[in-house]
Each structure stands twice: as C-alpha cells, then as structure tokens.
Protein backbone atom coordinates (compact mmCIF):
# COMPACT_ATOMS: atom_id res chain seq x y z
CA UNK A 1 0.00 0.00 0.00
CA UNK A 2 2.74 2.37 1.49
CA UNK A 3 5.48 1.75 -1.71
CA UNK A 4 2.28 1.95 -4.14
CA UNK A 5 1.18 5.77 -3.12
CA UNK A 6 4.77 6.54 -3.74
CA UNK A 7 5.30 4.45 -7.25
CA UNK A 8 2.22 6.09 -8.50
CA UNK A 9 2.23 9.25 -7.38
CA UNK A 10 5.32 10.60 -6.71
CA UNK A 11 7.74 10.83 -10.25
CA UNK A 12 10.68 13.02 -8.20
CA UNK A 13 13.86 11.29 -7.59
CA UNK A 14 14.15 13.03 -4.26
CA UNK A 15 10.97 14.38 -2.25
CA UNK A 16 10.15 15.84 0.91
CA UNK A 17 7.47 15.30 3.40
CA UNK A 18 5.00 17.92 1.38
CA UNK A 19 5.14 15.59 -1.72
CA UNK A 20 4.16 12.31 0.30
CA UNK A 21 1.51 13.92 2.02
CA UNK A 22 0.39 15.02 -1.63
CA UNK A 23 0.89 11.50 -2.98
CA UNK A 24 -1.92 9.97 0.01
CA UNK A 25 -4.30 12.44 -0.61
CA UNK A 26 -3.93 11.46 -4.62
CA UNK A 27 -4.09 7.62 -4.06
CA UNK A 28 -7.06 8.12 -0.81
CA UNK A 29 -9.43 11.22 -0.94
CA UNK A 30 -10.80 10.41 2.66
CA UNK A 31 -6.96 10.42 3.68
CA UNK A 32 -6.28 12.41 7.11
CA UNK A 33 -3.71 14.75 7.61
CA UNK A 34 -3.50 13.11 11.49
CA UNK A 35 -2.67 9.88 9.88
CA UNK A 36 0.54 11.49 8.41
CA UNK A 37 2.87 10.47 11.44
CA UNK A 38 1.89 6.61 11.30
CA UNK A 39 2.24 6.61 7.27
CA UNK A 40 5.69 8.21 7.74
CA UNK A 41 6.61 5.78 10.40
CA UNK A 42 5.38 3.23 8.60
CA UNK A 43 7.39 4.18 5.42
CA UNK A 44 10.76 4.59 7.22
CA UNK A 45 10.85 1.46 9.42
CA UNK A 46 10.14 -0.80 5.76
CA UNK A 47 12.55 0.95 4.40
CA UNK A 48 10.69 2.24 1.17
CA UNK A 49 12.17 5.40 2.07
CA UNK A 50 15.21 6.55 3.15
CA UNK A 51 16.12 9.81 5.04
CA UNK A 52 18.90 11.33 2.90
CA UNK A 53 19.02 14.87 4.20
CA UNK A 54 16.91 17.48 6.13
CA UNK A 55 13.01 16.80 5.02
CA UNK A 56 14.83 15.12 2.48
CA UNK A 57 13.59 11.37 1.26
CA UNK A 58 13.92 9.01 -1.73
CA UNK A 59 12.21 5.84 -2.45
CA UNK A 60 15.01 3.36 -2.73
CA UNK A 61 15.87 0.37 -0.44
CA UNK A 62 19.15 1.78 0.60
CA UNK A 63 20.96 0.16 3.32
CA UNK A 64 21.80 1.29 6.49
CA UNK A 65 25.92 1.30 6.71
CA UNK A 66 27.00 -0.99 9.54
CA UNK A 67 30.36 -2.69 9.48
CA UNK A 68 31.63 -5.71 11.87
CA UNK A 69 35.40 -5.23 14.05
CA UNK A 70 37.74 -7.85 13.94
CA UNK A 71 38.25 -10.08 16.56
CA UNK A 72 41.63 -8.41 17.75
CA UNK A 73 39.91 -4.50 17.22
CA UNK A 74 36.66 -5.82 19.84
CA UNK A 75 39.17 -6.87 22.43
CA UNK A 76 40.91 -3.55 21.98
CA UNK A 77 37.42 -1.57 22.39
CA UNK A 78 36.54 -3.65 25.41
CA UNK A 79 39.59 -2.90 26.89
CA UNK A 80 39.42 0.92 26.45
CA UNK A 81 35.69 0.89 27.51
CA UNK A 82 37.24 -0.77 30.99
CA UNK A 83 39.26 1.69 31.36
CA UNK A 84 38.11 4.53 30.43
CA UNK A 85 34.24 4.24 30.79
CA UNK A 86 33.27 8.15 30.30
CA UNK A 87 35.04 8.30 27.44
CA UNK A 88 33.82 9.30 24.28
CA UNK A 89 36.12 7.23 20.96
CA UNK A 90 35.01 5.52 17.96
CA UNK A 91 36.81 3.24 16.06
CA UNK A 92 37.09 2.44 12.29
CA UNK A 93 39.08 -0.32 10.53
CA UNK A 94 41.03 0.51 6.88
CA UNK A 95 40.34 -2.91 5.88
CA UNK A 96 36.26 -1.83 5.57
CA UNK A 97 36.97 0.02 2.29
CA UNK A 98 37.86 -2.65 0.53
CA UNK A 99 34.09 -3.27 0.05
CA UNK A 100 34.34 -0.30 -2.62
CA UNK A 101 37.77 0.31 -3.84
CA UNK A 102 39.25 -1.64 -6.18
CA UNK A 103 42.40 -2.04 -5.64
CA UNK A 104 42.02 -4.10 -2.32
CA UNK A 105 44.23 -2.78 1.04
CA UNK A 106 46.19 -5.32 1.87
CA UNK A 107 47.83 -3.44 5.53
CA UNK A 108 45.00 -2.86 7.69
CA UNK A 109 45.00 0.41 9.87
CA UNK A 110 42.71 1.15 13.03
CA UNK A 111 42.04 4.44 13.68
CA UNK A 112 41.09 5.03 17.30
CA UNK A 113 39.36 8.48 17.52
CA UNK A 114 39.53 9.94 20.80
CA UNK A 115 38.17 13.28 22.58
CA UNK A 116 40.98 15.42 22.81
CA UNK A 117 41.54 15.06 26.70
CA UNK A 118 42.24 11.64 26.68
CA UNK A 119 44.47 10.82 23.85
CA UNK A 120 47.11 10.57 25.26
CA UNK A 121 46.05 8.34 28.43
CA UNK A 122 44.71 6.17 25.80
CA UNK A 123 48.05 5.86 24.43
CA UNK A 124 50.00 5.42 27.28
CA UNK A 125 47.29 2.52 28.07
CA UNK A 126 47.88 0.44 25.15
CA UNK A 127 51.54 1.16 24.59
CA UNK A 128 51.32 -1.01 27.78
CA UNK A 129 49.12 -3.68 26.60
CA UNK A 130 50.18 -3.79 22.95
CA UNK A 131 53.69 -3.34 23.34
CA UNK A 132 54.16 -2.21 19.49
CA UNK A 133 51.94 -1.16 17.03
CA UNK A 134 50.18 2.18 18.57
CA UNK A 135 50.79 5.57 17.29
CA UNK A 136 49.80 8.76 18.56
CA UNK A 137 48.92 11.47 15.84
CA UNK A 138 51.38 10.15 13.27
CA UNK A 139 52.65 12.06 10.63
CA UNK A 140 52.21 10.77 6.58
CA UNK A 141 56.10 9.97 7.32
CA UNK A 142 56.02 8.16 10.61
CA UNK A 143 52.39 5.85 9.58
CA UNK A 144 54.91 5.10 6.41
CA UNK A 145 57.83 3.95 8.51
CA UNK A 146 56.53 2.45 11.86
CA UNK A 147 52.98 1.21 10.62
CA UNK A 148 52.32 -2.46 10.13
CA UNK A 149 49.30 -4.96 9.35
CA UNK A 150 47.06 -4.21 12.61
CA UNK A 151 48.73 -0.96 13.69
CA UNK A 152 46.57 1.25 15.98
CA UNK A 153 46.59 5.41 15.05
CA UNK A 154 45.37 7.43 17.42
CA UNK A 155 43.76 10.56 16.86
CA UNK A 156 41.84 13.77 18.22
CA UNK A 157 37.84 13.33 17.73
CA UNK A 158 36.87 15.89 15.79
CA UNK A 159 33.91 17.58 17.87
CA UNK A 160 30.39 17.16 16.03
CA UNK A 161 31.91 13.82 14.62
CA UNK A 162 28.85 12.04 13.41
CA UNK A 163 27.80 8.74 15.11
CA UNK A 164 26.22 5.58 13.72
CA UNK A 165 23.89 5.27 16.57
CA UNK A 166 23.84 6.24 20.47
CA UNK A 167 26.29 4.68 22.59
CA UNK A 168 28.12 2.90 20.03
CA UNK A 169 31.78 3.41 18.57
CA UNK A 170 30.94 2.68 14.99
CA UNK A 171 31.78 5.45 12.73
CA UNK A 172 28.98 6.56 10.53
CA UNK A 173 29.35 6.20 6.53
CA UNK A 174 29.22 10.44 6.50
CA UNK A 175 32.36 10.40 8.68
CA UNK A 176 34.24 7.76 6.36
CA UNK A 177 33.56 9.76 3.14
CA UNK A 178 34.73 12.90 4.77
CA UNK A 179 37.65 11.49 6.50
CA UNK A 180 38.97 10.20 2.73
CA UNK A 181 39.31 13.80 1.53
CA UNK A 182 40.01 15.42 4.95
CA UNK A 183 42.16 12.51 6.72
CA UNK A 184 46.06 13.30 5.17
CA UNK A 185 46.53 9.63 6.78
CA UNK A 186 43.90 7.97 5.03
CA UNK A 187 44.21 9.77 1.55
CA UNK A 188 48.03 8.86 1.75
CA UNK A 189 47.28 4.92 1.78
CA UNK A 190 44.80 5.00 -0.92
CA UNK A 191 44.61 5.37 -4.82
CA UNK A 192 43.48 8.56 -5.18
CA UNK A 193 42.31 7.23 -8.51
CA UNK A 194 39.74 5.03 -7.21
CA UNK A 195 38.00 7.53 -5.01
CA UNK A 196 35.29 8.54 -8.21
CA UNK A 197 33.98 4.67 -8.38
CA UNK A 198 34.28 4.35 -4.58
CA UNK A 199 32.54 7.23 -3.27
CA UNK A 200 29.84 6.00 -5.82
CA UNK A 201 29.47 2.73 -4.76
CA UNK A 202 28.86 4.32 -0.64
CA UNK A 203 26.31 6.31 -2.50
CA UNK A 204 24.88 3.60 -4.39
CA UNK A 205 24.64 1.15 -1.55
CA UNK A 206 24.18 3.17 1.22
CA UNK A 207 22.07 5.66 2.77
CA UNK A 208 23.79 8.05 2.80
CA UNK A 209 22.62 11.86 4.64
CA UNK A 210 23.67 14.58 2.82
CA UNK A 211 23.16 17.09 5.61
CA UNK A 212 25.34 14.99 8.03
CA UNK A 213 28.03 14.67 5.61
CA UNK A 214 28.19 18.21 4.76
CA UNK A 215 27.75 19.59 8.38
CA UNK A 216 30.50 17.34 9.06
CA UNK A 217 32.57 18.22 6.27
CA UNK A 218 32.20 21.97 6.90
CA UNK A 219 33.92 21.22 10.43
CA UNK A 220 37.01 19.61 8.44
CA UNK A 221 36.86 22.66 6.00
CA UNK A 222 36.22 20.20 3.07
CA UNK A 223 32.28 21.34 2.01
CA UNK A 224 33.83 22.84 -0.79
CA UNK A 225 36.24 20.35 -2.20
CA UNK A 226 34.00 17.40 -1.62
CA UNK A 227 31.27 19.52 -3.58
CA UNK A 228 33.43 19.58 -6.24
CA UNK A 229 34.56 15.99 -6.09
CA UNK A 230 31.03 14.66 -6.57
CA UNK A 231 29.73 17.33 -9.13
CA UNK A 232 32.55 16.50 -11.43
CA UNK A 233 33.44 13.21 -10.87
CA UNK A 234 30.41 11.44 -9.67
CA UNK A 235 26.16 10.87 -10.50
CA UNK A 236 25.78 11.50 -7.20
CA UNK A 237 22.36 13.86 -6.30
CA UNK A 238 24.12 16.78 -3.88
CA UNK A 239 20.38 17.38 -3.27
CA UNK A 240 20.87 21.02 -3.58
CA UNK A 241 19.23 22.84 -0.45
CA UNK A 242 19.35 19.98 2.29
C-alpha cells in the first residue's frame, strides 16, 4: 500500500514530506492529515524510504551502513571501555573500504578516535598492553615507517563527529567519506584514482545523509572540495538545499 502511493504518485527522484503527504491524498481522498505520522513511520521502518538529508527522502531500499570489528579491534574496544568508561572514541578499521575500492588494502590500519583530553592516556594505556603497534597522531612519514598490518593510530575526535547510533563506537558512513578527503593519513594509503567509483558505490549502496556529511565536512573545511569531487566526478544527487 505504502510503496504503491509513492510508485504512482510521486515521479521526483528526491521528495520531501510535502510531496508524500500530496501522494496519500492522490491515491485516498478520505486520507487524514493526522494519519501522516503513522504513514511516515510506517514508510521509514520498511525501508521504502530513506532519510537522505533534512526533510529530504527518496524511495530506494538503501541500506543502512553498519560494518563488523575484527576479533583483535573488539578486544581492543573492550579494553578501552574498561578503562576509560566516560570516554567518548570511535573506532574504524582501513580494511572496511575494501568493500568499494578496487584495488584491495592489503595493511589494515585502526584508527582510534579519541576526545581530545584523553588521547594521550589512551596511548600510554595500550603502549602497555600492545607493546608495538600504537601511534599517537602520526605524521604521513612516521604511519609510512613504523605502521604495520594491525597498527593502531590514534587521533583527536573531531567535535560534532557524526555517530552511527547512540552509545556505540561505529563510525557513521558520513564520517568515512569525509575522512577520505580530509584525513592526510587515510588519503596517503589509498589510490586517489579510485575515489570517483568508490565514493559511488557508498552512495549507491548506502544511505547516505547529505546534511550529516556536509555539516561534518564543513567542520574539516572540506564542504567545498568534496562539492566539487562529486559534481565532477560522480552521478551523485548533492540534493541542492538539504
């Protein structure tokens, strides 16, 4: 019922909340404006839309981005959790992108994003524990040199970082995009060359918000450049006005 008042009567790639209410009225005359909420609910939770900015909606099954930690990264978020319980980190593995770039990363990095108060006790922790492999705020040089298969890097949390969810260290997909244009660590490990068909696969597979990514983005100064990136290298709908 729900995907039908959209496939009918909706012909916009991206819509907003007027245009669905537009579409029930069209496909049920005796439809009530105080049904809206459930029909939006209703829409959201089957996933025949997906939120992709502010009031901001297409009708595509698009995939909530959720990755899995290795083994060896879950002990080392259990252990930091321990120990520092008030803490605010999240964690992303390099090894993830290889689900969209095509030359595959064979060195995996973890990048343990921490608020800036408590890098370095969070250091100084697993230096201990670890013995090797943790670097604190390494330059393009020093990740080069000292870096190996597993190696932890960590780094300030930029404030406003977006999250996947409440309470959870996962990184959200808006964060990963940005961080590829505004991380000089990350863009120095991968093929520059492959970002066009990469960032269009996250697009294409993901939903992805357009207002997160951007209010993120403008906090790593990159709005402009990652503008430009998808305008001229990419299908991807900026959805102009989100």
């Amino acid at each position: 019922m729900e995907r039908e008042i959209l496939v009918k009567n909706i012909d916009k790639k991206v819509f907003g909340r007027e245009e669905i209410l537009e579409a029930a009225y069209k496909e049920n005359s005796d439809f009530k404006a105080t049904s809206f909420r459930n029909l939006m609910a209703r829409l959201l939770d089957s996933k025949t839309i997906v939120r992709v900015g502010r009031n901001r909606y297409i009708n595509k099954n698009l995939k909530s981005y959720e990755n899995h930690y290795s083994e060896e990264v879950s002990e080392i978020i259990s252990e930091v959790e321990i120990k520092f319980p008030l803490l605010n980190f999240q964690v992303w593995e390099l090894s993830w992108l290889n689900e969209f770039f095509n030359h595959l990363i064979a060195k995996n990095i973890v990048f343990l994003e921490v608020e800036n108060s408590g890098c370095e006790f969070v250091y100084s922790f697993l230096s201990e524990t670890r013995k090797s492999g943790v670097l604190l705020r390494p330059s393009q040089k020093e990740l080069e040199y000292y870096s190996f298969d597993g190696t932890v890097v960590i780094d300030r949390l930029i404030s406003e970082t977006p999250k996947k969810r409440i309470n959870s260290h996962h990184v959200a997909i808006e964060k990963i995009i940005v961080d590829l244009f505004a991380d000089k660590n990350v863009k120095s490990i991968l093929s520059v060359d492959d970002y066009p068909e990469a960032v269009e696969r996250m697009f294409e597979k993901y939903a992805v918000d357009r207002s997160k990514l951007f209010r993120y983005a403008g906090r790593r100064n990159k709005s402009e450049e990652i503008t430009a990136f998808l305008k001229n290298n990419t299908s991807v709908d900026l959805l102009t006005g989100v």
